[in-house]
Protein backbone atom coordinates (compact mmCIF):
# COMPACT_ATOMS: atom_id res chain seq x y z
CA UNK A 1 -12.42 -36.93 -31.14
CA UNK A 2 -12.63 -33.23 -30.94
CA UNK A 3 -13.26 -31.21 -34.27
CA UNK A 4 -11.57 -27.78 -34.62
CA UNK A 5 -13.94 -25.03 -36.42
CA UNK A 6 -12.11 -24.10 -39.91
CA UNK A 7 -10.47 -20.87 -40.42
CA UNK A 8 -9.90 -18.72 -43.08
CA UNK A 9 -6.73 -17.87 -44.49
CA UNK A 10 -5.85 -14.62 -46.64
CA UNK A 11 -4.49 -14.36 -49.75
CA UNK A 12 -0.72 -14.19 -50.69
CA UNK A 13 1.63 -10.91 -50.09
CA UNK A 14 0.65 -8.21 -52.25
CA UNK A 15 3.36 -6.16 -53.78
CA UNK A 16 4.58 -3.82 -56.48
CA UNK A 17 7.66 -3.82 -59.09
CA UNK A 18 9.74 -0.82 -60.24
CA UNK A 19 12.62 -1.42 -62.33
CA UNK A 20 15.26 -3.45 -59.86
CA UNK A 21 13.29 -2.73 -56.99
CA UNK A 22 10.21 -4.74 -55.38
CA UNK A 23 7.93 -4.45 -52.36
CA UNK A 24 5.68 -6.67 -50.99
CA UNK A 25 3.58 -6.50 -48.03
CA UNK A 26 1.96 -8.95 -45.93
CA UNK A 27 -0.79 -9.88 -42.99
CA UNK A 28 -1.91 -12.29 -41.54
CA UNK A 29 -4.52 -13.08 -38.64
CA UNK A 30 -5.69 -9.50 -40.01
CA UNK A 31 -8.43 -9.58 -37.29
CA UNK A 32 -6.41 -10.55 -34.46
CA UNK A 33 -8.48 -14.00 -33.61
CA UNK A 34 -7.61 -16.60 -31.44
CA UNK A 35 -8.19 -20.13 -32.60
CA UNK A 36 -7.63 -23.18 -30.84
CA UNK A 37 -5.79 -25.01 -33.19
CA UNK A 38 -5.55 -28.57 -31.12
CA UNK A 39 -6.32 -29.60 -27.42
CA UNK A 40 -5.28 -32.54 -25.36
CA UNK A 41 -5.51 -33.97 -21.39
CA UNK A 42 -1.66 -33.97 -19.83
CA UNK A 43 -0.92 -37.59 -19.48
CA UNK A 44 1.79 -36.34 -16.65
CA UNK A 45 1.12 -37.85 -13.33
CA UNK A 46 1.28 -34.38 -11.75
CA UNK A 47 -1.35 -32.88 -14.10
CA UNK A 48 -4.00 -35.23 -14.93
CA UNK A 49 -6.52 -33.19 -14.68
CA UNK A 50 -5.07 -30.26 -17.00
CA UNK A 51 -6.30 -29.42 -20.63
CA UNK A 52 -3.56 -28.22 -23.11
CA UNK A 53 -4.47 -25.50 -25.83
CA UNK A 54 -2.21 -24.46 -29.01
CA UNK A 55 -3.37 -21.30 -30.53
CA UNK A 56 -2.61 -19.52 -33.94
CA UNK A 57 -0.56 -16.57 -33.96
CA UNK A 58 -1.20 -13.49 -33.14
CA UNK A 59 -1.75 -11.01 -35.75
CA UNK A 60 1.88 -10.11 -37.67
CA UNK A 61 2.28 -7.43 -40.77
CA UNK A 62 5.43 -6.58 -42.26
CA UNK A 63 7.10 -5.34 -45.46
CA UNK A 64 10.23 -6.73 -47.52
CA UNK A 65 11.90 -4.65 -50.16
CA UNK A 66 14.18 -6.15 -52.69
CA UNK A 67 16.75 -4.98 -54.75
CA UNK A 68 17.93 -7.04 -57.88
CA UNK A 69 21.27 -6.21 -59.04
């Protein structure tokens, strides 16, 4: 069995509220690491011998705005 290290995840969105309106702004993998997230040998004929990583995602930021009417 193969044990992944741990990894750290941020709090939620932070945002403000004005009246009707609201804002809220996110980040995540602030630092822009790459983790592998799970690994396994390709039981394919053709590939025996290759390793398959998943990673995280890569660093993403972005901003919603509401409006409440």
């Amino acid at each position: 069995m193969l044990y992944m290290a741990s990894r750290r995840t941020l709090p939620p969105p932070c945002g403000i509220i004005h009246g009707a309106w609201e804002a809220n702004l996110f980040v995540s993998n602030v630092f822009d690491k790459q983790a592998a997230l799970s690994r396994f040998n390709s039981d394919n004929y053709d590939a025996s011998t290759r390793s398959r990583i998943f990673t995280n995602r890569p660093r993403t930021a972005g901003l919603s705005l509401q409006w409440k009417f």
